[in-house]
PDB file of N, CA and C in Angstrom:
ATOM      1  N   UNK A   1       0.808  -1.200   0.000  1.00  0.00           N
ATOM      2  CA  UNK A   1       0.000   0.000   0.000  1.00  0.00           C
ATOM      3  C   UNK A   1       0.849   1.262   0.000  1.00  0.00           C
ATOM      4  N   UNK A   2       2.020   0.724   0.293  1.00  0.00           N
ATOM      5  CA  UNK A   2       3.243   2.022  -0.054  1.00  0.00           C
ATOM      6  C   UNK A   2       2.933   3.061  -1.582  1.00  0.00           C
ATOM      7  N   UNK A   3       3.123   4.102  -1.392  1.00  0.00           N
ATOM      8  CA  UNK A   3       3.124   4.761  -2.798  1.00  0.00           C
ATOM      9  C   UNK A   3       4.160   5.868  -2.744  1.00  0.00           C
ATOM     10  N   UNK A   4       4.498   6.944  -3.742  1.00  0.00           N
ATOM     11  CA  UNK A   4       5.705   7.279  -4.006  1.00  0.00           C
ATOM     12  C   UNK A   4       5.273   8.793  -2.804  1.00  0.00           C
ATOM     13  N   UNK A   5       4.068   8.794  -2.522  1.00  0.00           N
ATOM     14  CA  UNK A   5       3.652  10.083  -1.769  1.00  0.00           C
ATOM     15  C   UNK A   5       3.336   9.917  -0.374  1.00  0.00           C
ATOM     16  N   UNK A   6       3.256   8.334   0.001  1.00  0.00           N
ATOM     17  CA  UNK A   6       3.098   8.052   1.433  1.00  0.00           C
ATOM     18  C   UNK A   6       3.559   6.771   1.962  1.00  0.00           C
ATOM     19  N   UNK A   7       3.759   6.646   3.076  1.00  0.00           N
ATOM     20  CA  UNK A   7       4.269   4.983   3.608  1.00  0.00           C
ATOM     21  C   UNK A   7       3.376   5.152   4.858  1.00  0.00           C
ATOM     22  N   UNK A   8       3.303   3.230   4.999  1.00  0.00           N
ATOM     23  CA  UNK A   8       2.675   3.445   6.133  1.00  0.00           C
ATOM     24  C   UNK A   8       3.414   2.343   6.936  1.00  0.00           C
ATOM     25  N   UNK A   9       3.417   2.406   8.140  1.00  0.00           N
ATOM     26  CA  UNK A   9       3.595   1.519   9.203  1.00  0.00           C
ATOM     27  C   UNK A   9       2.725   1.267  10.145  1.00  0.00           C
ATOM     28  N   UNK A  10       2.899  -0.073  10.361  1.00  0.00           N
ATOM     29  CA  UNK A  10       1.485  -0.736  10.992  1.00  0.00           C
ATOM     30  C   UNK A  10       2.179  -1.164  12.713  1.00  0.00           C
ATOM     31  N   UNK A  11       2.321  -0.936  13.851  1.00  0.00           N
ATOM     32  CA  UNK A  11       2.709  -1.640  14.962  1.00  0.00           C
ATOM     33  C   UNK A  11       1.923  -1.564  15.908  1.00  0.00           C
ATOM     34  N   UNK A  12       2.550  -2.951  16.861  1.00  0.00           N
ATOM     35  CA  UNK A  12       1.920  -2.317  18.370  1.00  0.00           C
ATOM     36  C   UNK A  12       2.539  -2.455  19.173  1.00  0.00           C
ATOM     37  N   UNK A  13       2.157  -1.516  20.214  1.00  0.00           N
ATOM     38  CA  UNK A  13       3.102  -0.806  20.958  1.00  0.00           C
ATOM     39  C   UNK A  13       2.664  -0.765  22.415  1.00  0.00           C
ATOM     40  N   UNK A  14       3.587  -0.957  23.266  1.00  0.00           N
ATOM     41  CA  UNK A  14       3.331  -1.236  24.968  1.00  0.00           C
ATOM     42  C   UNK A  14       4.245  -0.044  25.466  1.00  0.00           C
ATOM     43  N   UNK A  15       3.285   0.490  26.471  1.00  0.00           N
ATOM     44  CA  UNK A  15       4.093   1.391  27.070  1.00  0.00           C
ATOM     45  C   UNK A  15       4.126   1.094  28.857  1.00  0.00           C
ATOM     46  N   UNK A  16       5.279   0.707  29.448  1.00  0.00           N
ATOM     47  CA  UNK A  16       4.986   0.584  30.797  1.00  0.00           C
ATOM     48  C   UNK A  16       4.222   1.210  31.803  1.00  0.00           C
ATOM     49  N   UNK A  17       3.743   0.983  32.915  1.00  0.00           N
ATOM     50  CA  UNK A  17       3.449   1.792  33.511  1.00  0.00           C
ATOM     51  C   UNK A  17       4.364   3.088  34.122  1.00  0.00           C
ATOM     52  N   UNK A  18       5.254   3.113  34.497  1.00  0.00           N
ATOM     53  CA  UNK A  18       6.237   4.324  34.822  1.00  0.00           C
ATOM     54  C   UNK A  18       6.520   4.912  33.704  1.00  0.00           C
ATOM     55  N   UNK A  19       6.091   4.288  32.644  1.00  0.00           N
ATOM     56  CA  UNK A  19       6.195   5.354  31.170  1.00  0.00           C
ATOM     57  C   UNK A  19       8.249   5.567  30.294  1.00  0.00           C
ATOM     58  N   UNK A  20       8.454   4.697  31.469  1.00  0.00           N
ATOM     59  CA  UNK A  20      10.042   4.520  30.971  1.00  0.00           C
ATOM     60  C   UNK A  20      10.373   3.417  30.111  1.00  0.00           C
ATOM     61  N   UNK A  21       9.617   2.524  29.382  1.00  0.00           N
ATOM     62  CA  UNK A  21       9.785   1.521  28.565  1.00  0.00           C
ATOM     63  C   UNK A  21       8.877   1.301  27.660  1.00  0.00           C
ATOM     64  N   UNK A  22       9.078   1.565  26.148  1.00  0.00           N
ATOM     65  CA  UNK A  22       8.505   1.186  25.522  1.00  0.00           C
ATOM     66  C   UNK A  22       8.747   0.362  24.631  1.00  0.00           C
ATOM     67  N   UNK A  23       7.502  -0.933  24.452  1.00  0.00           N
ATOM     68  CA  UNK A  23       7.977  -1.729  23.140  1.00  0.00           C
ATOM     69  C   UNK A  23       7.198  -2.125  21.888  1.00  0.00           C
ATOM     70  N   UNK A  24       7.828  -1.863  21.020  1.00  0.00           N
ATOM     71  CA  UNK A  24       7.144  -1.983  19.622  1.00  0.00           C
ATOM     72  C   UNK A  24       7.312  -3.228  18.681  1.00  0.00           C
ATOM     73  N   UNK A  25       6.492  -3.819  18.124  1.00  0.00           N
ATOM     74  CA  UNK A  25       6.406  -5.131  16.948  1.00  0.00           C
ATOM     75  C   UNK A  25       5.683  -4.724  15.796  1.00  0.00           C
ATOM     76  N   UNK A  26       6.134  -4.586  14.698  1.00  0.00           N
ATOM     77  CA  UNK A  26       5.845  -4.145  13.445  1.00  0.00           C
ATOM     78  C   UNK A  26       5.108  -5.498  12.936  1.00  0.00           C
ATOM     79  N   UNK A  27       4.266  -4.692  12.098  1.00  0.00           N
ATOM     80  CA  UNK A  27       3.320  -5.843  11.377  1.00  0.00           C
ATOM     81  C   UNK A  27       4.598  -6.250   9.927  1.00  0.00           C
ATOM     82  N   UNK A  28       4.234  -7.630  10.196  1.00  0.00           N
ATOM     83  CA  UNK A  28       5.483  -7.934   8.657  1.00  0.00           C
ATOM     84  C   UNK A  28       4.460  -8.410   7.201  1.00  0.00           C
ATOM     85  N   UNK A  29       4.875  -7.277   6.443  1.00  0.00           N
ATOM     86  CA  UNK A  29       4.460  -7.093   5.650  1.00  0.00           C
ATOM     87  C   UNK A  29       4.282  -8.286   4.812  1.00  0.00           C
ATOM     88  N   UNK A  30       4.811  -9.382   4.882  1.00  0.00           N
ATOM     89  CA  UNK A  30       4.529 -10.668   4.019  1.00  0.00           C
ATOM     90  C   UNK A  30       3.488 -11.422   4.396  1.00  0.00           C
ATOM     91  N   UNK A  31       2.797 -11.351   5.385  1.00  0.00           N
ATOM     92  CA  UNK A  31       1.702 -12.015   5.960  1.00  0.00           C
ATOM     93  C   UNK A  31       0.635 -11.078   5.144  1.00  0.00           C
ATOM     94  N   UNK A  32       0.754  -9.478   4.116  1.00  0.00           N
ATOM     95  CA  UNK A  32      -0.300  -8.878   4.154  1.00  0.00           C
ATOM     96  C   UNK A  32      -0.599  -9.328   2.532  1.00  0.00           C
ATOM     97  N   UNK A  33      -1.751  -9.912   1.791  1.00  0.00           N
ATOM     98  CA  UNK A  33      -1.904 -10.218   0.897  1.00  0.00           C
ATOM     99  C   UNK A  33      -1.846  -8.824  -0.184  1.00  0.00           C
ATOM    100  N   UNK A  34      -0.830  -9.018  -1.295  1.00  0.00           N
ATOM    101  CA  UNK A  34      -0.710  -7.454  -2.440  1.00  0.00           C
ATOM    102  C   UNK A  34      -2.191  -7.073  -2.584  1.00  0.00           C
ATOM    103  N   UNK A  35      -2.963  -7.879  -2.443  1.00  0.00           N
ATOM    104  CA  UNK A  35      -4.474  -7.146  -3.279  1.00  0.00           C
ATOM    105  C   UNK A  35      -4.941  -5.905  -2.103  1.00  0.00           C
ATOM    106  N   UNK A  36      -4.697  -6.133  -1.116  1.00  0.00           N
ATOM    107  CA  UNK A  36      -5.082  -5.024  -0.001  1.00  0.00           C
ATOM    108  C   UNK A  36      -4.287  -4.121   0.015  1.00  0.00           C
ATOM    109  N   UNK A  37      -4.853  -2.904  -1.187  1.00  0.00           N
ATOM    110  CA  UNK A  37      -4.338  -1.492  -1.769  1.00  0.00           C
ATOM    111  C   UNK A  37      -4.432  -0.826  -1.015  1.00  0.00           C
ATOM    112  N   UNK A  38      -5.250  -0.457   0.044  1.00  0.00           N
ATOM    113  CA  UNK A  38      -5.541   1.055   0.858  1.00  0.00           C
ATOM    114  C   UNK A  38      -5.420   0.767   1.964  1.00  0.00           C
ATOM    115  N   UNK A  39      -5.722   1.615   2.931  1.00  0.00           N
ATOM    116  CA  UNK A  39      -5.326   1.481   4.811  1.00  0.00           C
ATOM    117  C   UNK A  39      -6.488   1.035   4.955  1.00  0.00           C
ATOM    118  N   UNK A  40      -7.835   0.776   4.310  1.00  0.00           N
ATOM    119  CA  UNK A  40      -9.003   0.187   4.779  1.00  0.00           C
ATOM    120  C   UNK A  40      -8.912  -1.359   5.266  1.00  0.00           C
ATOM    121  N   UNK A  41      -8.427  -1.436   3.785  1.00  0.00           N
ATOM    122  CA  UNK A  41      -8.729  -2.894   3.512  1.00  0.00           C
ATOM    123  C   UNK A  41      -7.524  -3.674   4.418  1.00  0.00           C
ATOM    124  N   UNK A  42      -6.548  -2.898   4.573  1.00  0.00           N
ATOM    125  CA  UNK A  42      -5.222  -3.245   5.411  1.00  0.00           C
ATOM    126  C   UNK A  42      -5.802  -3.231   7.116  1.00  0.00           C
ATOM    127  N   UNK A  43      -6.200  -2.886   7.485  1.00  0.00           N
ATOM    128  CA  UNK A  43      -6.737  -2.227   8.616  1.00  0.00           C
ATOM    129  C   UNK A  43      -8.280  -3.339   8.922  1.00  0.00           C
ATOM    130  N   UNK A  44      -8.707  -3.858   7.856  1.00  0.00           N
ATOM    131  CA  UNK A  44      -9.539  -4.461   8.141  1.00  0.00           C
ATOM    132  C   UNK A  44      -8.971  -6.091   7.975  1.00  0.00           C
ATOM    133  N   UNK A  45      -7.661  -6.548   7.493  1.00  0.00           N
ATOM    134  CA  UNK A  45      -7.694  -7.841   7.231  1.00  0.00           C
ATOM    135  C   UNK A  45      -6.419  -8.193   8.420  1.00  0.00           C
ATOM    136  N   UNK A  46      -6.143  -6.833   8.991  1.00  0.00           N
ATOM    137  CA  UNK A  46      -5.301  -6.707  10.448  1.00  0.00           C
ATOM    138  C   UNK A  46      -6.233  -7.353  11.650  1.00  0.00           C
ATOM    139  N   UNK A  47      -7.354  -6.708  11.674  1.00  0.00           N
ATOM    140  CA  UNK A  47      -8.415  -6.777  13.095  1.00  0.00           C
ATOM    141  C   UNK A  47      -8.667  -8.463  12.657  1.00  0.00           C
ATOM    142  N   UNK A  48      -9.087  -8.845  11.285  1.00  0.00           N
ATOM    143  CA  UNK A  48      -9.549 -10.577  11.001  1.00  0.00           C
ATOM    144  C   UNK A  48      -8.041 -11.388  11.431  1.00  0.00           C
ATOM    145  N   UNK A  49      -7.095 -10.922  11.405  1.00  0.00           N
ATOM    146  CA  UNK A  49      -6.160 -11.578  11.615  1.00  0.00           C
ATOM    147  C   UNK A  49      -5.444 -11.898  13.246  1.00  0.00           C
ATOM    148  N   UNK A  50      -5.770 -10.869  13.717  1.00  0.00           N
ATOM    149  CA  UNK A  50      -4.865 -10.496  14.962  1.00  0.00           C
ATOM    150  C   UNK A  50      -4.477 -11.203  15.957  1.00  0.00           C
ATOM    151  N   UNK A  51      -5.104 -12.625  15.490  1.00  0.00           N
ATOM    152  CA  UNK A  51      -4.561 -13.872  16.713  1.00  0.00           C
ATOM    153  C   UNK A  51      -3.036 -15.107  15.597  1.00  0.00           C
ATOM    154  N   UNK A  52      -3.223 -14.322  14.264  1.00  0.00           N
ATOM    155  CA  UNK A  52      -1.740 -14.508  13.544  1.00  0.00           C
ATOM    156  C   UNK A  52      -0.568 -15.091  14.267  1.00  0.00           C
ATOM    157  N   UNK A  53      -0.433 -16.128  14.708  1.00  0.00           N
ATOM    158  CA  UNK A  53       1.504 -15.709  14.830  1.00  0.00           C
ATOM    159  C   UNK A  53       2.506 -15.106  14.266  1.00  0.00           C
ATOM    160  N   UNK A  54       1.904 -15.099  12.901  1.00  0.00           N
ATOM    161  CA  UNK A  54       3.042 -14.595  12.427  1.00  0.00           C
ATOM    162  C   UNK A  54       2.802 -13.371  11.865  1.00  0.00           C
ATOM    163  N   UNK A  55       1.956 -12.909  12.245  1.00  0.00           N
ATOM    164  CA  UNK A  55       1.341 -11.200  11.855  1.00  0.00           C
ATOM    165  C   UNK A  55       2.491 -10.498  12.643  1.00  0.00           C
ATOM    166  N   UNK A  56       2.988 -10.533  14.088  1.00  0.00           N
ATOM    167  CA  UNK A  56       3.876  -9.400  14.044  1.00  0.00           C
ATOM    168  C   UNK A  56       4.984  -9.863  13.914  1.00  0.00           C
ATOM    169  N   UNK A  57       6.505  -8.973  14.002  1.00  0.00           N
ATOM    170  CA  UNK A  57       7.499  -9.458  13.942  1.00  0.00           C
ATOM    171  C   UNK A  57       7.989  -9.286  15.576  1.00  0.00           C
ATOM    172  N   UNK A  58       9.699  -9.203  15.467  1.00  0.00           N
ATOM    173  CA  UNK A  58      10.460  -9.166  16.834  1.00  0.00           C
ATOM    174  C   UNK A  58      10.202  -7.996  17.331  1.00  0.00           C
ATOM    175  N   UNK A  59      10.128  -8.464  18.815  1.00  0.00           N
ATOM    176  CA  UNK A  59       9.876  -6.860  20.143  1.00  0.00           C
ATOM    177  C   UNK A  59      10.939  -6.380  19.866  1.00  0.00           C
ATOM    178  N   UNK A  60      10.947  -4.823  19.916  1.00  0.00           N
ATOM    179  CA  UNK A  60      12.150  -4.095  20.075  1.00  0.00           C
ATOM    180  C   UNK A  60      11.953  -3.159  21.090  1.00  0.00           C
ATOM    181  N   UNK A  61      12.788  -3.025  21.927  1.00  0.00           N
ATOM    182  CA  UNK A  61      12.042  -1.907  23.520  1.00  0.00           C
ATOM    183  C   UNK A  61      13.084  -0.923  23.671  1.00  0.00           C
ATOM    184  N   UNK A  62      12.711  -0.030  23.959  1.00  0.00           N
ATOM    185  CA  UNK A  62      13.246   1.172  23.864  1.00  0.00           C
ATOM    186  C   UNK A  62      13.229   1.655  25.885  1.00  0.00           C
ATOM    187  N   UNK A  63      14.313   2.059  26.080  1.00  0.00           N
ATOM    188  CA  UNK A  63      14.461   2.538  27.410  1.00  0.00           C
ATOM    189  C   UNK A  63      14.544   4.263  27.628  1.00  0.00           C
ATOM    190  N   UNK A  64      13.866   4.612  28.346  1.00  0.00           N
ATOM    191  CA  UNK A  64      13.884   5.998  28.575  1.00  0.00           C
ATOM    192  C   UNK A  64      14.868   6.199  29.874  1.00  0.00           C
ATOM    193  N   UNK A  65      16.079   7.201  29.473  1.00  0.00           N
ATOM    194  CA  UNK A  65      17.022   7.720  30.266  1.00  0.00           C
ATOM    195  C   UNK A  65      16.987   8.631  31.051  1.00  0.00           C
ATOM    196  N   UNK A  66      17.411   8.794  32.281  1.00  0.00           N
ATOM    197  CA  UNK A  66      17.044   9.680  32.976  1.00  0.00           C
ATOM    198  C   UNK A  66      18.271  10.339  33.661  1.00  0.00           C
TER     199      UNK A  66
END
């Protein structure tokens, strides 16, 4: 659904409670079938999917410094 005027990224994202850790898993784009052109149809075959294993990829967590 990429085009030369926009990108999109699909993740989800945990934020701790103390707000000092966050972690993100990107949706991997090979699980998303080419025919789903727009953020609709992407967005809608995300929610049918979302018990996927292999819909997201690796956690990556980010630490907030203080």
């Amino acid at each position: 659904i990429n085009s030369n005027d926009r990108k999109y990224a699909y993740v989800v994202w945990k934020l701790s409670d103390d707000s000092k850790d966050l972690r993100l898993r990107s949706v991997n784009r090979d699980v998303i079938p080419k025919e789903k052109k727009n953020s609709t149809a992407v967005a809608k075959f995300l929610e049918e999917n979302a018990n996927n294993p292999d819909l997201l990829g690796e956690e990556i967590q980010f630490n907030k410094e203080t």
